[in-house]
PDB file of N, CA and C in Angstrom:
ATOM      1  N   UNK A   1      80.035  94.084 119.744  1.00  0.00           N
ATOM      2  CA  UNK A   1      79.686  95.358 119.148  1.00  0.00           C
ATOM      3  C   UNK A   1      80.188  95.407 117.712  1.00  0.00           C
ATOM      4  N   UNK A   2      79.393  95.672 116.518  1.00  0.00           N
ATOM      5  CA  UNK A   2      79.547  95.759 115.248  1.00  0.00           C
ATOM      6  C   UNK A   2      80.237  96.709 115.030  1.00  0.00           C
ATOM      7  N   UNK A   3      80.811  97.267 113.697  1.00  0.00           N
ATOM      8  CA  UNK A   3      81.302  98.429 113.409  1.00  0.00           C
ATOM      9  C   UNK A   3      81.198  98.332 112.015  1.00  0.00           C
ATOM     10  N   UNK A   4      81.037 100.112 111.330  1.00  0.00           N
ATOM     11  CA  UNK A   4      81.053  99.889 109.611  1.00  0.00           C
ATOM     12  C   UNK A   4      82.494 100.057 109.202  1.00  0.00           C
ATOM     13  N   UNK A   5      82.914  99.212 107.783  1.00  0.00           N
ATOM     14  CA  UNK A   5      83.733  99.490 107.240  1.00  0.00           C
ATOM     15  C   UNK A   5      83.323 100.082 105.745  1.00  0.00           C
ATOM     16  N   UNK A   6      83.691 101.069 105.721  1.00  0.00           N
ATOM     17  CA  UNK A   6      83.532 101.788 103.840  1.00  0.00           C
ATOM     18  C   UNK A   6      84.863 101.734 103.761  1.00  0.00           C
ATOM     19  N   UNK A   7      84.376 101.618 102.159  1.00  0.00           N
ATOM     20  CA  UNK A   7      85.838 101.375 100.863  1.00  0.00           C
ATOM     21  C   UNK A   7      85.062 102.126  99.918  1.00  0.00           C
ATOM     22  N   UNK A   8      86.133 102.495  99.343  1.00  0.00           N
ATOM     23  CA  UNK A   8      85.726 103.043  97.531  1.00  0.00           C
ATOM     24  C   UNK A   8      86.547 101.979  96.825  1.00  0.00           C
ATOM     25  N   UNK A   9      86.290 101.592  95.872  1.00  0.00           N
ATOM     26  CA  UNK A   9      86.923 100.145  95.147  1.00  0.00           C
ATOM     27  C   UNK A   9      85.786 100.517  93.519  1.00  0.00           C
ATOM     28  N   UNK A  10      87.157 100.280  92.488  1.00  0.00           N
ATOM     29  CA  UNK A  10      86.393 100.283  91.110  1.00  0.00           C
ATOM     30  C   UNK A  10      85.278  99.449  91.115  1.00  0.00           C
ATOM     31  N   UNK A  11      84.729 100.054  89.954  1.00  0.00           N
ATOM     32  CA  UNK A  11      83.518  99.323  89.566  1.00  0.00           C
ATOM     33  C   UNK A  11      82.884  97.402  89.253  1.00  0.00           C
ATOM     34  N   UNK A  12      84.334  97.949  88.528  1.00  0.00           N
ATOM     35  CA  UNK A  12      84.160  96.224  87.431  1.00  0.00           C
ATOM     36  C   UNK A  12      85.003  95.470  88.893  1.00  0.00           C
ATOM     37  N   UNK A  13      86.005  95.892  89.476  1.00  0.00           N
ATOM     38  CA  UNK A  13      86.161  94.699  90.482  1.00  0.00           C
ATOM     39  C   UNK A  13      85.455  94.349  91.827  1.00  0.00           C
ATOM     40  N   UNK A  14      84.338  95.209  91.762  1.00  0.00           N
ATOM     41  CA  UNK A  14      83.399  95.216  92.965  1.00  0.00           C
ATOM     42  C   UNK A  14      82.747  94.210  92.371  1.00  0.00           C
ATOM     43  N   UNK A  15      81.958  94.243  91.111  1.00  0.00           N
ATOM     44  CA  UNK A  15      81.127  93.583  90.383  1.00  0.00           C
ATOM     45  C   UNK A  15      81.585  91.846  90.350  1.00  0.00           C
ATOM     46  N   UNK A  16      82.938  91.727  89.970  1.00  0.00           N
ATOM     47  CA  UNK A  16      83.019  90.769  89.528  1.00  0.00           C
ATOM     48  C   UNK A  16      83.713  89.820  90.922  1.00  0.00           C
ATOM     49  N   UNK A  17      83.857  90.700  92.137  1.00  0.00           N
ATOM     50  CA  UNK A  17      83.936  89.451  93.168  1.00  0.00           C
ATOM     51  C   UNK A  17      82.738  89.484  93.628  1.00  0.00           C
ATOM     52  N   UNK A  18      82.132  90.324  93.335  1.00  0.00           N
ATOM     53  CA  UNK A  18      80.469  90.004  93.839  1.00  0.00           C
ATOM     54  C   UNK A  18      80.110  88.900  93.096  1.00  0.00           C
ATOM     55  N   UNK A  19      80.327  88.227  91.966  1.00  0.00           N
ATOM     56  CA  UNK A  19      79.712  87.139  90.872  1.00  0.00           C
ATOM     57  C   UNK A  19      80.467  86.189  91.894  1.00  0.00           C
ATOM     58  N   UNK A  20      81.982  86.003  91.775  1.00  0.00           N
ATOM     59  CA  UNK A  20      82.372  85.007  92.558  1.00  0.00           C
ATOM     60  C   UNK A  20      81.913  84.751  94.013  1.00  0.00           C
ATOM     61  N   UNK A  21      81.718  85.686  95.138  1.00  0.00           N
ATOM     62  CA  UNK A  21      81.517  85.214  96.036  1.00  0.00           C
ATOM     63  C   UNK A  21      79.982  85.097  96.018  1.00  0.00           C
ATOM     64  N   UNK A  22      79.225  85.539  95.238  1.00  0.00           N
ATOM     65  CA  UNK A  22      77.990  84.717  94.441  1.00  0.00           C
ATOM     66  C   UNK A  22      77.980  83.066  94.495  1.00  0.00           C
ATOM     67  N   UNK A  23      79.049  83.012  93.496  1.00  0.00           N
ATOM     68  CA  UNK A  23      79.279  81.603  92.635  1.00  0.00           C
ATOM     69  C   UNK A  23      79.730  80.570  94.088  1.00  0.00           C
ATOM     70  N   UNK A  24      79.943  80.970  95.235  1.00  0.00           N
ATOM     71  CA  UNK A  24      80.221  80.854  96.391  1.00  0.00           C
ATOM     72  C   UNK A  24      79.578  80.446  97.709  1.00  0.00           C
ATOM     73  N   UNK A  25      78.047  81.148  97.313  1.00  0.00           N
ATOM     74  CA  UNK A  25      76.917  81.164  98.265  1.00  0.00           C
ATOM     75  C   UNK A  25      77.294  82.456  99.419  1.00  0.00           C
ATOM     76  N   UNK A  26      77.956  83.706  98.941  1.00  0.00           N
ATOM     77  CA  UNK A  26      78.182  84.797  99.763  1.00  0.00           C
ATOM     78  C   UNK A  26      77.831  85.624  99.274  1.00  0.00           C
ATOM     79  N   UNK A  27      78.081  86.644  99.999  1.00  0.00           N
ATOM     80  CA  UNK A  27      77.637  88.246  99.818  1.00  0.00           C
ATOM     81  C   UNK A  27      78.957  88.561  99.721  1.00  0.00           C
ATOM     82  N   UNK A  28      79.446  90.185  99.751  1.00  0.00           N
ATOM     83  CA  UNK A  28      80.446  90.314  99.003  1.00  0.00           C
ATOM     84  C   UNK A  28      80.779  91.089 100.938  1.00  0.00           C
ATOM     85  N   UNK A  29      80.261  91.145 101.642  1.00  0.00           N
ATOM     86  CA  UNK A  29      80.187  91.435 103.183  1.00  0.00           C
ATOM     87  C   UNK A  29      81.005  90.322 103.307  1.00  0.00           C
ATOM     88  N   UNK A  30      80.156  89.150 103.576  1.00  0.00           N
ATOM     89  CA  UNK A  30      80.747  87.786 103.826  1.00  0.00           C
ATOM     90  C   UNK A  30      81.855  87.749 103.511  1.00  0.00           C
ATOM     91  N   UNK A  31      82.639  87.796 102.312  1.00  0.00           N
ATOM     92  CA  UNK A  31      83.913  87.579 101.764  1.00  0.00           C
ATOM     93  C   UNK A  31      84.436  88.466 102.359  1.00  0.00           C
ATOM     94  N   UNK A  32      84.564  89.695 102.374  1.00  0.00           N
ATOM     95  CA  UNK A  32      85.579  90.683 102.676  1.00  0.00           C
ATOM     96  C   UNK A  32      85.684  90.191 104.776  1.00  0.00           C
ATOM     97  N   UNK A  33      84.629  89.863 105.383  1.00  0.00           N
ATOM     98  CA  UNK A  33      84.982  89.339 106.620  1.00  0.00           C
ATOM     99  C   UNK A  33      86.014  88.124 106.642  1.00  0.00           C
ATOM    100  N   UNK A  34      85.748  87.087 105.897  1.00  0.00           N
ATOM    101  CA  UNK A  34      86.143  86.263 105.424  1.00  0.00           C
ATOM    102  C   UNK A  34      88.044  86.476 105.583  1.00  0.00           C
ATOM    103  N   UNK A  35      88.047  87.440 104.925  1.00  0.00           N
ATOM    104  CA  UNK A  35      89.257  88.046 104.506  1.00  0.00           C
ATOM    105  C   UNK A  35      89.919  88.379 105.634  1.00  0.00           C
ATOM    106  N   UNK A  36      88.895  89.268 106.538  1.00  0.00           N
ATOM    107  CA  UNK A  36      89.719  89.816 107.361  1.00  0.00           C
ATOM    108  C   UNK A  36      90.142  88.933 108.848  1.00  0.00           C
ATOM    109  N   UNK A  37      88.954  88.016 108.854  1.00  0.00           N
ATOM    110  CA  UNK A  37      89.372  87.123 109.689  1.00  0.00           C
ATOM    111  C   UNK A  37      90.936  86.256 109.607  1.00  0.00           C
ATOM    112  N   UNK A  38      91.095  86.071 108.198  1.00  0.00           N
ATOM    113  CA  UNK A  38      92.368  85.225 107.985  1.00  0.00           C
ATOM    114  C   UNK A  38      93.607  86.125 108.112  1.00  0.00           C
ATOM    115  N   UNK A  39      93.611  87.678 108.030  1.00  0.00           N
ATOM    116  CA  UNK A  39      94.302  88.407 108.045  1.00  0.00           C
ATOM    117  C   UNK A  39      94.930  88.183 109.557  1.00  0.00           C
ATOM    118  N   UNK A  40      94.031  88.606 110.557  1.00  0.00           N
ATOM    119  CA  UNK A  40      94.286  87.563 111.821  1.00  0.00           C
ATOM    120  C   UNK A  40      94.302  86.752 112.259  1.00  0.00           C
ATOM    121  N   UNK A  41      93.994  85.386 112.009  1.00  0.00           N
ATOM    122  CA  UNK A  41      94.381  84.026 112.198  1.00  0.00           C
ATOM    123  C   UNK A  41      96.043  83.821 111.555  1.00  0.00           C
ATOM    124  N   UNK A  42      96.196  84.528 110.252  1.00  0.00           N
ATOM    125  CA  UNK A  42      97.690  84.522 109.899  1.00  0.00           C
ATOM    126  C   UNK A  42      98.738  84.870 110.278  1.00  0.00           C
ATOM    127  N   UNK A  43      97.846  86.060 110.854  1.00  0.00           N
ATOM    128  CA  UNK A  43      98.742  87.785 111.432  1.00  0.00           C
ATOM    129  C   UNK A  43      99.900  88.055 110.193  1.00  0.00           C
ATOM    130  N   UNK A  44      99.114  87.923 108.946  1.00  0.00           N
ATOM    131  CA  UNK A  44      99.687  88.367 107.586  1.00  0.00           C
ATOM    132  C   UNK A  44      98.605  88.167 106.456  1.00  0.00           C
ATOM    133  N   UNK A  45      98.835  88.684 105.656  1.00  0.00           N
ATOM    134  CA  UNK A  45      97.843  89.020 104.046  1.00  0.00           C
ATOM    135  C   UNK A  45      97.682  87.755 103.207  1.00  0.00           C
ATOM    136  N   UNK A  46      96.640  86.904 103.750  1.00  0.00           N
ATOM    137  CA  UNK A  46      96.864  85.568 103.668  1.00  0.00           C
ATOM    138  C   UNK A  46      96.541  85.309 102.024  1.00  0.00           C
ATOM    139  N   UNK A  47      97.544  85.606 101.163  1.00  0.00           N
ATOM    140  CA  UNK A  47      98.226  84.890 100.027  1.00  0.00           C
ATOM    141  C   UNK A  47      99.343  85.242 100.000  1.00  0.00           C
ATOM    142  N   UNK A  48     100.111  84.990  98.866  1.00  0.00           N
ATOM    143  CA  UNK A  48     101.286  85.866  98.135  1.00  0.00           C
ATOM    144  C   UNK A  48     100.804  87.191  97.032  1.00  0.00           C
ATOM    145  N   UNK A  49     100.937  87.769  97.157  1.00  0.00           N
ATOM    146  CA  UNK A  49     100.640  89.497  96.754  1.00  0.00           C
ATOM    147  C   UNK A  49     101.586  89.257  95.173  1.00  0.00           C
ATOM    148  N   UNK A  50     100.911  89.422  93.422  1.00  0.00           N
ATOM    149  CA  UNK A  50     102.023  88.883  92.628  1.00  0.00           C
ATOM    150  C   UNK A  50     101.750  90.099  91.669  1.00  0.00           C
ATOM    151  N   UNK A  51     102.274  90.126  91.017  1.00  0.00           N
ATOM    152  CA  UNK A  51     102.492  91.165  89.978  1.00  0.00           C
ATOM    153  C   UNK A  51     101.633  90.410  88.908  1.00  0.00           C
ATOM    154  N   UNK A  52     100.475  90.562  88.131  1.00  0.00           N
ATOM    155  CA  UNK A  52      99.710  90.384  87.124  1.00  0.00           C
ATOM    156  C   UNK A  52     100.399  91.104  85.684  1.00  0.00           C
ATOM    157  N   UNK A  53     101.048  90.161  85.280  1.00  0.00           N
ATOM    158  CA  UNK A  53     101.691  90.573  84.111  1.00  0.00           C
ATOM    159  C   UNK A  53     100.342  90.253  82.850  1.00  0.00           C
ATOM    160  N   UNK A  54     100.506  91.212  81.474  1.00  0.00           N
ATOM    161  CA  UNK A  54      99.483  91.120  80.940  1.00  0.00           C
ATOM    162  C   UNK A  54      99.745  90.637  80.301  1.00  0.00           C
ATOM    163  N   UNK A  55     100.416  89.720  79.441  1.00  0.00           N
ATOM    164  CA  UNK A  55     100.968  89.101  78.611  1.00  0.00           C
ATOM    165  C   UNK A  55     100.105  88.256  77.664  1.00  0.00           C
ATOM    166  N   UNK A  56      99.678  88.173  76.763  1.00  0.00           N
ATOM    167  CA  UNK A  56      98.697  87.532  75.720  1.00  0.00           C
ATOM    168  C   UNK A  56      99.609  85.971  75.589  1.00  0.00           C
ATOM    169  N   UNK A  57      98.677  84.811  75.464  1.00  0.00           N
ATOM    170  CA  UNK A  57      98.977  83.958  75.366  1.00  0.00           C
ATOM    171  C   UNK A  57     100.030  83.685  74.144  1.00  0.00           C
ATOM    172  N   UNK A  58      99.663  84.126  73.089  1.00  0.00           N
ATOM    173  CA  UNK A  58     100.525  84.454  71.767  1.00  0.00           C
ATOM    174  C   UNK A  58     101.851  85.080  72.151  1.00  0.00           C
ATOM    175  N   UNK A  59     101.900  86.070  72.995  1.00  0.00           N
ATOM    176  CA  UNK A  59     102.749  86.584  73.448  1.00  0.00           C
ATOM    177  C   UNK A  59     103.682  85.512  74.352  1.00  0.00           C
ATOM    178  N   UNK A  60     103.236  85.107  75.201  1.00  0.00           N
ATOM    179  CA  UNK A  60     103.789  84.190  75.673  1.00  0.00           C
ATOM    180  C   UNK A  60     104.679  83.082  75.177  1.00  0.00           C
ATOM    181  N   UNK A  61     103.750  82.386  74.203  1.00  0.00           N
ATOM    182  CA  UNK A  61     104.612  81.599  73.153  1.00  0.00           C
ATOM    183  C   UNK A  61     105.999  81.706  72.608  1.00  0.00           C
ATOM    184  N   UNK A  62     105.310  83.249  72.348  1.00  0.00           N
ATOM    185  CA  UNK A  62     107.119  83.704  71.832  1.00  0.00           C
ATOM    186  C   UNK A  62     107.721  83.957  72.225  1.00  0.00           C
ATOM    187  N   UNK A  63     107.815  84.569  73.330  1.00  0.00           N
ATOM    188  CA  UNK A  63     108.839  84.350  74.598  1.00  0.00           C
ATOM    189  C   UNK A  63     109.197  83.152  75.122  1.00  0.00           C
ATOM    190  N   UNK A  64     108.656  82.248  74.979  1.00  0.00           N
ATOM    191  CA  UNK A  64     109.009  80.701  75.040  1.00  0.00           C
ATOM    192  C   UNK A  64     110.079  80.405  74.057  1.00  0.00           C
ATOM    193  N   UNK A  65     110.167  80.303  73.100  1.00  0.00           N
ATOM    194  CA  UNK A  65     110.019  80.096  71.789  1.00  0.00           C
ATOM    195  C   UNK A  65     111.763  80.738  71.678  1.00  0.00           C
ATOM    196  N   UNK A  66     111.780  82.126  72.035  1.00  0.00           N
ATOM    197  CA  UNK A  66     113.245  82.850  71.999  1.00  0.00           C
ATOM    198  C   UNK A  66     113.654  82.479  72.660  1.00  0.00           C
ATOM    199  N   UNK A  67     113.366  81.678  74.479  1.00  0.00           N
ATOM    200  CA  UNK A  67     114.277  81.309  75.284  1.00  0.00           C
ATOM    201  C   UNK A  67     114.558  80.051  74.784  1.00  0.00           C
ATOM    202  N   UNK A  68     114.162  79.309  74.678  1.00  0.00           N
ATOM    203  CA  UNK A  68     114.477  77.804  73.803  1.00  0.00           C
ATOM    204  C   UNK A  68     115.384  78.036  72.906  1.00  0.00           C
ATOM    205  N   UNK A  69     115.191  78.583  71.804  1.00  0.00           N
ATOM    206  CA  UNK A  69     116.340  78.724  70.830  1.00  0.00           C
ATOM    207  C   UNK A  69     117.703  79.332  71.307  1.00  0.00           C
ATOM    208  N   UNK A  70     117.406  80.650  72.184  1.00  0.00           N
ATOM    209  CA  UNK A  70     118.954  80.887  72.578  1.00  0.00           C
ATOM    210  C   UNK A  70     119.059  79.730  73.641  1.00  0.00           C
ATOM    211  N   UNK A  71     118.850  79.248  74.004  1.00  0.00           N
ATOM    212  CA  UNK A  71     119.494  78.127  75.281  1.00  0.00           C
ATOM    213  C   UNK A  71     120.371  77.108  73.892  1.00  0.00           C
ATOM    214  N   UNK A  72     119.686  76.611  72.993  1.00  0.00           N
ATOM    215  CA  UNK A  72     119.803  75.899  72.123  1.00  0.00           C
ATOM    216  C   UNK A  72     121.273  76.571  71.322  1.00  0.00           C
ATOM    217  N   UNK A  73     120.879  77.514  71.064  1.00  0.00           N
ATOM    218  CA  UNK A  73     121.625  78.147  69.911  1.00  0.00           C
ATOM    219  C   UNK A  73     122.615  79.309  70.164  1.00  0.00           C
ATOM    220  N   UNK A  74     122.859  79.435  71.806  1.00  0.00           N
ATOM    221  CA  UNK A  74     123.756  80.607  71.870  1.00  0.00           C
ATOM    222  C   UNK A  74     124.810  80.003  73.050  1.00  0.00           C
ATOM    223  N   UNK A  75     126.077  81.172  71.956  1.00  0.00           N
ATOM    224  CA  UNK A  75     127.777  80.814  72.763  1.00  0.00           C
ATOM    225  C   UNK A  75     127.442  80.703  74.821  1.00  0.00           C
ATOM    226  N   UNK A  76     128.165  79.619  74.789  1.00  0.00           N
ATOM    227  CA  UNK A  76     128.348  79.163  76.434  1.00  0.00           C
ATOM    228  C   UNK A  76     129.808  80.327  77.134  1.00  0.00           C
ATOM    229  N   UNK A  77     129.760  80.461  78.349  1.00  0.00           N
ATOM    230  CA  UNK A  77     130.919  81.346  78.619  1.00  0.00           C
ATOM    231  C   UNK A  77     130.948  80.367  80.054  1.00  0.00           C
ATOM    232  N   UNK A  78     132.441  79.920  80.280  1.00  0.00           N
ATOM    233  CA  UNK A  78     132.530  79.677  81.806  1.00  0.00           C
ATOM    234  C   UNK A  78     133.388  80.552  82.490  1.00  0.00           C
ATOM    235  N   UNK A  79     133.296  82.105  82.498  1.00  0.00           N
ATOM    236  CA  UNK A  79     133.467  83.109  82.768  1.00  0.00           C
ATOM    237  C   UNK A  79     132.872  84.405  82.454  1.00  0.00           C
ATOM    238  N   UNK A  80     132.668  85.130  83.858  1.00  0.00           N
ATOM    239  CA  UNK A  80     132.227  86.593  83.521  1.00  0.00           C
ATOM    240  C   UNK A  80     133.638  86.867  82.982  1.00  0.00           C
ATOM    241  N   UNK A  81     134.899  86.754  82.771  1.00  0.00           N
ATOM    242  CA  UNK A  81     135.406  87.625  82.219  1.00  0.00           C
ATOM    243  C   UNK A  81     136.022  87.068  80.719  1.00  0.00           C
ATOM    244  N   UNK A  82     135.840  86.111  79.785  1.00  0.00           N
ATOM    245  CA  UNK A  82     135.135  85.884  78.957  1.00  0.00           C
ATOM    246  C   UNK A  82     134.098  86.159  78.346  1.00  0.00           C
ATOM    247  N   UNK A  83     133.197  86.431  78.863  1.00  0.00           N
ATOM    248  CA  UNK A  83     131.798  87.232  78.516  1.00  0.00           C
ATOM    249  C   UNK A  83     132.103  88.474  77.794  1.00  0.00           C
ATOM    250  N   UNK A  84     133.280  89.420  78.966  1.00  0.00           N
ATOM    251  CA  UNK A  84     133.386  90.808  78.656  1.00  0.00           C
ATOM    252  C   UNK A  84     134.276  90.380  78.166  1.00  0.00           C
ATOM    253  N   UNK A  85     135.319  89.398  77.595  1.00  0.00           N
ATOM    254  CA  UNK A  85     136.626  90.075  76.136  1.00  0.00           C
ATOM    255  C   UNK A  85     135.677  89.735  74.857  1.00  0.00           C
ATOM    256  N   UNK A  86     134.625  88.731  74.772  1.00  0.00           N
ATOM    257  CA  UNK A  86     134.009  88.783  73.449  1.00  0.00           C
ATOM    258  C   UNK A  86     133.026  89.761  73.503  1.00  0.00           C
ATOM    259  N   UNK A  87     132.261  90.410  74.570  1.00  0.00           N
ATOM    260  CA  UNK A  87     131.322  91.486  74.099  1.00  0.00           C
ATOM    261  C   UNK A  87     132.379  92.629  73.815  1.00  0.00           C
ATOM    262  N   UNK A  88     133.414  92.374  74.249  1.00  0.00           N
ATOM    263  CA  UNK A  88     134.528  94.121  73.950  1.00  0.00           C
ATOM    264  C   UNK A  88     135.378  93.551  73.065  1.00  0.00           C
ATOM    265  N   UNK A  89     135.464  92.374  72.465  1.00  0.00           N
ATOM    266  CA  UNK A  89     136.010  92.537  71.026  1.00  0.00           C
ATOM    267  C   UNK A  89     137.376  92.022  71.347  1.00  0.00           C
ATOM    268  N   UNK A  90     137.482  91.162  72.300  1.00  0.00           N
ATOM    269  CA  UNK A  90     139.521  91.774  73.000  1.00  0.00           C
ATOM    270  C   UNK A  90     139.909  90.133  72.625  1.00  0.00           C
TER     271      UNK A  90
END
């Protein structure tokens, strides 16, 4: 016995897994079954769930770029309490 599932889901990301599961040989039905089948074969949300940081490649760089140099270029401490007599001046 079948059953319907409705969603409301934005525009542009309806659209654009519709291209992929296109690019796929699916319907965008297909995929979302797809989905839910593995949800139970896993009996979990079969990826890792990640935080999409927006970060521009340029951006990136330079955040590269500052961690390199301080690794390179900044005081070593083999103590937290060293750390705190030069950040407090003591």
């Amino acid at each position: 016995m079948n059953s319907t599932l409705s969603i409301r889901i934005n525009k542009k990301i309806k659209k654009e897994a519709m291209n992929v599961f296109s690019k796929l040989g699916l319907d965008i039905s297909s995929g979302v079954k797809i989905f839910l089948n593995q949800v139970i074969n896993t009996r979990s949300i079969p990826f890792e769930p990640k935080m999409h940081y927006t970060m521009t490649p340029k951006q990136e760089r330079w955040v590269i770029r500052q961690v390199k140099e301080a690794k390179k270029n900044s005081k070593r401490y083999t103590s937290i309490e060293e750390l705190h007599r030069d950040i407090l001046g003591e």
